[in-house]
N, C-alpha and C. Protein backbone atom coordinates (compact mmCIF):
# COMPACT_ATOMS: atom_id res chain seq x y z
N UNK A 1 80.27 54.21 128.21
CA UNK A 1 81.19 55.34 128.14
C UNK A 1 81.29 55.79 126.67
N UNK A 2 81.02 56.97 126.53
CA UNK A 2 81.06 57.72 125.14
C UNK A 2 82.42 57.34 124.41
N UNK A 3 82.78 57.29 122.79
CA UNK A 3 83.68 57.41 122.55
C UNK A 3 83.98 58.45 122.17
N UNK A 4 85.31 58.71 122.03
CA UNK A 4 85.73 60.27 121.59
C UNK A 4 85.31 60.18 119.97
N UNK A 5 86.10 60.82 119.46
CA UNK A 5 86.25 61.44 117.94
C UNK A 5 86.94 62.60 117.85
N UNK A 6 87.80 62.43 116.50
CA UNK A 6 88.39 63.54 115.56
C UNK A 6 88.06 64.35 114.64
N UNK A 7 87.58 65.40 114.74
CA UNK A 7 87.14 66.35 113.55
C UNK A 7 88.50 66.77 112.40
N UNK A 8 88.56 66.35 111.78
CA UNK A 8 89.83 66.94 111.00
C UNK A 8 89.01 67.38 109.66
N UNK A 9 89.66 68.56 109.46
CA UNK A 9 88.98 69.65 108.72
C UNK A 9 90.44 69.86 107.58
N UNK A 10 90.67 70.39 106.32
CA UNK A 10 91.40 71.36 105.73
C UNK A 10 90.66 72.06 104.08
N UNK A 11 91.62 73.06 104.15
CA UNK A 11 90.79 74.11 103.36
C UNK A 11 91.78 75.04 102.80
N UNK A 12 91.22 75.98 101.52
CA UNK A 12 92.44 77.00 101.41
C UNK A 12 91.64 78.20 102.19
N UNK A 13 92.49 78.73 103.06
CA UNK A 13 92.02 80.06 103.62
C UNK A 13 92.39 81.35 102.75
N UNK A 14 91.86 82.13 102.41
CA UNK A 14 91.93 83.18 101.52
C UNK A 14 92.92 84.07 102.03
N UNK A 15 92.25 85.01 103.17
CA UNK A 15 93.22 85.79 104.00
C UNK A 15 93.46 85.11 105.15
N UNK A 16 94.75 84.81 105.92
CA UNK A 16 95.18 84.71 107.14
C UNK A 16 94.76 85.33 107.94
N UNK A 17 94.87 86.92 108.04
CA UNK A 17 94.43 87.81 108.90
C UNK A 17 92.80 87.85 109.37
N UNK A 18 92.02 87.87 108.33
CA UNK A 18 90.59 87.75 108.50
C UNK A 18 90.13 86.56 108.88
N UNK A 19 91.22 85.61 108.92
CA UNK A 19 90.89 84.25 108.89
C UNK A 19 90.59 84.45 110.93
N UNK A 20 91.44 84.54 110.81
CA UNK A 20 92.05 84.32 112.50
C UNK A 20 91.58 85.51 113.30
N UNK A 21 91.00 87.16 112.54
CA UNK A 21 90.41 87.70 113.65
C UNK A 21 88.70 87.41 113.68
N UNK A 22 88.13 86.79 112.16
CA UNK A 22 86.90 86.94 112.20
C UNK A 22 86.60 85.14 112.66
N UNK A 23 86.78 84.49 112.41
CA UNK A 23 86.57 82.97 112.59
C UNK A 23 87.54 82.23 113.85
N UNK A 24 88.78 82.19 113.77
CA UNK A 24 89.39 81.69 114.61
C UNK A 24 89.49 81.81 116.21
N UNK A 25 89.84 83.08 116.73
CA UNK A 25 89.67 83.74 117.59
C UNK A 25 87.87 83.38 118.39
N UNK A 26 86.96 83.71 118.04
CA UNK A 26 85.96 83.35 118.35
C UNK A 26 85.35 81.53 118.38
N UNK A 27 85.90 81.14 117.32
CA UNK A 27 86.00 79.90 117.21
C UNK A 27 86.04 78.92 118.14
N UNK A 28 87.79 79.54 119.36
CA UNK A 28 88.05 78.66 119.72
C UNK A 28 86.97 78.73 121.23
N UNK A 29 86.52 80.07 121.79
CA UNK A 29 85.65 80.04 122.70
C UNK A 29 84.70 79.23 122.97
N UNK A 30 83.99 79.19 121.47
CA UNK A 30 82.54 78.46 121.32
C UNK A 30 82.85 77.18 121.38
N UNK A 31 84.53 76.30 120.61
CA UNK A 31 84.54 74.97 120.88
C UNK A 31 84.86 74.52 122.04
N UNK A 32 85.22 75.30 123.22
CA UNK A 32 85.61 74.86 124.64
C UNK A 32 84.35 75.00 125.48
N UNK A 33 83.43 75.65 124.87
CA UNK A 33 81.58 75.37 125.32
C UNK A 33 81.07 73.61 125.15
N UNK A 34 81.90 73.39 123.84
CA UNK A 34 81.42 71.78 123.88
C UNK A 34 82.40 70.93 123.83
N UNK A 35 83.24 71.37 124.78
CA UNK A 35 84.35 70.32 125.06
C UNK A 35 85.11 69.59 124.22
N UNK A 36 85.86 70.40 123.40
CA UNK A 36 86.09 70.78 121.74
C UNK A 36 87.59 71.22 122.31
N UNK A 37 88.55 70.32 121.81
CA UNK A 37 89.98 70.65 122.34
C UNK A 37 91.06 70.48 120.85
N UNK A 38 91.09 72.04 120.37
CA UNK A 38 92.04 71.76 119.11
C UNK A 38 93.18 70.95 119.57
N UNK A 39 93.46 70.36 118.59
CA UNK A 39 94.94 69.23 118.67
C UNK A 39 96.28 69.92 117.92
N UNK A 40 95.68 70.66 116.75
CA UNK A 40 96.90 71.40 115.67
C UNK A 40 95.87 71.96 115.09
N UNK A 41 96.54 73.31 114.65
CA UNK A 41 96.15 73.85 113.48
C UNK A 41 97.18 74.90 112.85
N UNK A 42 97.56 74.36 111.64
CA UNK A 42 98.72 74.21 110.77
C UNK A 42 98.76 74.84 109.40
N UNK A 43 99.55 75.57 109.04
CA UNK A 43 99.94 75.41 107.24
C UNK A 43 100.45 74.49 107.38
N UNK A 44 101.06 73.80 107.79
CA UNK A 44 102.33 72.88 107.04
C UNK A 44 101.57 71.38 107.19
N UNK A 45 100.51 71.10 107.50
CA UNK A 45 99.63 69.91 106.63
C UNK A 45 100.44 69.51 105.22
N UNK A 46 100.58 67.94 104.83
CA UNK A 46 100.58 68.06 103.67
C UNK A 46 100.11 66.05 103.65
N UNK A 47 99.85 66.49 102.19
CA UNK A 47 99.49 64.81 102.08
C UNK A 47 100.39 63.88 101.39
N UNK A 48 99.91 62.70 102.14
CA UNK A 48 101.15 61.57 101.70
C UNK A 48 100.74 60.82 100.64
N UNK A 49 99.40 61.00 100.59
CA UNK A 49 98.68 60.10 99.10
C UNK A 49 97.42 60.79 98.93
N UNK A 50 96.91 60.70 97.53
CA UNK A 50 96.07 61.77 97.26
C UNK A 50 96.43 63.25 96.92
N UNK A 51 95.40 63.97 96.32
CA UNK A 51 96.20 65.68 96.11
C UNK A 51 94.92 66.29 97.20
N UNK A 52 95.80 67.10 97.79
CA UNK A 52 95.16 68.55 99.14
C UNK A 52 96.01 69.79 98.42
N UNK A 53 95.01 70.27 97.82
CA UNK A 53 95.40 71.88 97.71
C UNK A 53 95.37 73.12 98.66
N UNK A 54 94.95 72.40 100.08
CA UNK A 54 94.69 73.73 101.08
C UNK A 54 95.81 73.87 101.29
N UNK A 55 95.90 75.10 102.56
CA UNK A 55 96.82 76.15 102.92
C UNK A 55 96.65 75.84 104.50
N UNK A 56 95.78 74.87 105.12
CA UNK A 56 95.35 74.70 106.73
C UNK A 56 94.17 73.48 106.90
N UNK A 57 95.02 72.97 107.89
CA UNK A 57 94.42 71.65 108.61
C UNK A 57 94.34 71.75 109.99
N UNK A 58 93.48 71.65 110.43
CA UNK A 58 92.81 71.77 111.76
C UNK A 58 92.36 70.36 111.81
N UNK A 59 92.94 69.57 113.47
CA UNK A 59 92.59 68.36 113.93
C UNK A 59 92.41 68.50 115.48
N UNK A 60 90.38 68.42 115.66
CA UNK A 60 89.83 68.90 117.09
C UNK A 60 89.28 67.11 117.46
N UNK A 61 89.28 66.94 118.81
CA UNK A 61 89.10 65.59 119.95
C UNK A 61 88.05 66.48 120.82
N UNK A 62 86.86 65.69 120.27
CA UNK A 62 86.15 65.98 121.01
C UNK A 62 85.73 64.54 121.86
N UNK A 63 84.67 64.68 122.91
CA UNK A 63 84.57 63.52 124.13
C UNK A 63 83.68 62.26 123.45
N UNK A 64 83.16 62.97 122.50
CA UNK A 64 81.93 62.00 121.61
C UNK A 64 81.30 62.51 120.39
N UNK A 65 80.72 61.75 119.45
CA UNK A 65 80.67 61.95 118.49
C UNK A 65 78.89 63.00 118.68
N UNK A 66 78.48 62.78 119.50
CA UNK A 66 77.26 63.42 119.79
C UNK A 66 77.12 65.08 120.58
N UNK A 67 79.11 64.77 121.16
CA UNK A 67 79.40 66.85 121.95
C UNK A 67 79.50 66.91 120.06
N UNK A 68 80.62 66.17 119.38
CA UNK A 68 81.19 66.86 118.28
C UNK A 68 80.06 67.45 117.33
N UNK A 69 78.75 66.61 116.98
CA UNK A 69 77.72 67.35 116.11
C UNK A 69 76.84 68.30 117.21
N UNK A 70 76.78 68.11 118.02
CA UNK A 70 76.20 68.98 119.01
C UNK A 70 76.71 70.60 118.70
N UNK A 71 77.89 70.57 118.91
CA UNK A 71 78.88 71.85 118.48
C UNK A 71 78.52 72.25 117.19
N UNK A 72 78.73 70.87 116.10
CA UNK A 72 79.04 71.67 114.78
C UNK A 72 77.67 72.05 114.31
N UNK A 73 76.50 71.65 115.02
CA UNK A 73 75.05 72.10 114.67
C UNK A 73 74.59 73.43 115.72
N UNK A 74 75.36 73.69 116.63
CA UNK A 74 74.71 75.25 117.37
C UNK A 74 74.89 76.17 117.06
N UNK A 75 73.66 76.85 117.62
CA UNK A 75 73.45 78.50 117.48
C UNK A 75 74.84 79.02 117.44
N UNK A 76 75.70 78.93 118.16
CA UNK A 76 76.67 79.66 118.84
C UNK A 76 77.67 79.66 117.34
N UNK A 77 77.77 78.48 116.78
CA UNK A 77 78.72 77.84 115.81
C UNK A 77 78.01 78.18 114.49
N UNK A 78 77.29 78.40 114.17
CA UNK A 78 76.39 78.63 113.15
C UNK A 78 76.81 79.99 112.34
N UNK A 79 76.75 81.44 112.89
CA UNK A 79 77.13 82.29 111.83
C UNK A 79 78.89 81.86 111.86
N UNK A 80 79.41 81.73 112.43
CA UNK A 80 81.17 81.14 112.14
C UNK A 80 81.38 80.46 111.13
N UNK A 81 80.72 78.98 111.11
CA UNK A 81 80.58 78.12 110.33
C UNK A 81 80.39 78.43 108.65
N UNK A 82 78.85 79.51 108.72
CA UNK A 82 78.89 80.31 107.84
C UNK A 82 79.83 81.25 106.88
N UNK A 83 80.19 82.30 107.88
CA UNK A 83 81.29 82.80 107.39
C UNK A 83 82.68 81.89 106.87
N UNK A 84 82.98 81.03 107.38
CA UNK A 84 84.29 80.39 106.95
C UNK A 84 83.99 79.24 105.43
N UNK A 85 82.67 79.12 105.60
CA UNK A 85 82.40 77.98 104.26
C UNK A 85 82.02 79.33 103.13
N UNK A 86 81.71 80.30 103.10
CA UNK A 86 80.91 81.34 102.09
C UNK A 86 82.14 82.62 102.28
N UNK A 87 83.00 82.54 102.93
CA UNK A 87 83.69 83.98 102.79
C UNK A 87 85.29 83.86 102.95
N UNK A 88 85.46 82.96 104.27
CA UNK A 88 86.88 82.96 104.42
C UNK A 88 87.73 81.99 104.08
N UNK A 89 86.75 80.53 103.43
CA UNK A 89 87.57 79.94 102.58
C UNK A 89 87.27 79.16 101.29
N UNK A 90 87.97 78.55 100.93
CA UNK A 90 87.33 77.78 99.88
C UNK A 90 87.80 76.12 100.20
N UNK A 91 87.30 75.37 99.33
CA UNK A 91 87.74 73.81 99.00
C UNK A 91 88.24 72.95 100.79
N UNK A 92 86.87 73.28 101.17
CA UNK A 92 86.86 72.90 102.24
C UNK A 92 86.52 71.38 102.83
N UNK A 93 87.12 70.78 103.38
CA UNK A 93 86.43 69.49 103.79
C UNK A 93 86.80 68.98 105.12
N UNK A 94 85.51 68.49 105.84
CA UNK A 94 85.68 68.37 107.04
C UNK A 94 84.94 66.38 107.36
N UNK A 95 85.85 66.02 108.41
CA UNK A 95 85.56 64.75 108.87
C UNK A 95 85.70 64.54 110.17
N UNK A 96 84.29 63.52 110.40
CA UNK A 96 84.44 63.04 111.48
C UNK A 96 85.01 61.70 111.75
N UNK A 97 86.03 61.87 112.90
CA UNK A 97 86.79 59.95 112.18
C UNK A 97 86.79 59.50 114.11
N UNK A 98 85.60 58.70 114.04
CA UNK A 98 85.89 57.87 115.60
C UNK A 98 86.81 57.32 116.23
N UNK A 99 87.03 57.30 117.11
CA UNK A 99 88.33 56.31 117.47
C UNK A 99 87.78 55.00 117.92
N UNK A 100 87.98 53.92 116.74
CA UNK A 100 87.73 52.61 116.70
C UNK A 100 89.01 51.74 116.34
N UNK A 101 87.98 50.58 116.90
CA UNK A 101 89.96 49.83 116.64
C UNK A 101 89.15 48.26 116.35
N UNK A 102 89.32 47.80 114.91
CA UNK A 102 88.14 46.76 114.67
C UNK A 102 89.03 44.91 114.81
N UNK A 103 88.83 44.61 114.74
CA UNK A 103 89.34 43.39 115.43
C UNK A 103 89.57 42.55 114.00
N UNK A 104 90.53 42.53 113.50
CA UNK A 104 90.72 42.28 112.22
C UNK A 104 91.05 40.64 111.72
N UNK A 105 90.63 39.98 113.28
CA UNK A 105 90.86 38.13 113.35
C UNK A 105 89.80 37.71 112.70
């Protein structure tokens, strides 16, 4: 049985508006093609240790770590992807974090 995974992403978004009619909006279509289920997506992210200068944190559950690069490598996801790393934002960083649970005896 596949394990899931968490994509958690944050970034400063430049414009809101362009953010959400050119990237977001379309966005969320293409991630429910690969079984891509946003969890939050937020200004009000903030960090408890470490410095995050973004403005938005997005945290997506996908079924496996193989739908999750599946998605973040397709056609479909590809000029989006584009546009949001080269136009609609900056200081971006994105992770994939499995859901493991290690046996620490």
């Amino acid at each position: 049985m596949p394990t899931p995974v968490y994509v958690f992403a944050q970034m400063q978004v430049i414009d809101y508006d362009d953010y959400f009619e050119l990237y977001a909006k379309p966005f969320i279509a293409v991630i429910q093609q690969y079984s891509g289920e946003v969890l939050t997506a937020t200004p009000k992210g903030a960090a408890w240790e470490g410095a995050h200068t973004g403005n938005w944190t997005v945290l997506v559950k996908f079924n496996s770590e193989a739908e999750a690069r599946t998605f973040y490598d397709s056609p479909e996801y590809a000029p989006l992807k584009d546009l949001r790393l080269n136009e609609l934002t900056t200081d971006a960083s994105t992770f994939m974090i499995p859901v493991d649970f290690p046996n620490f005896e």
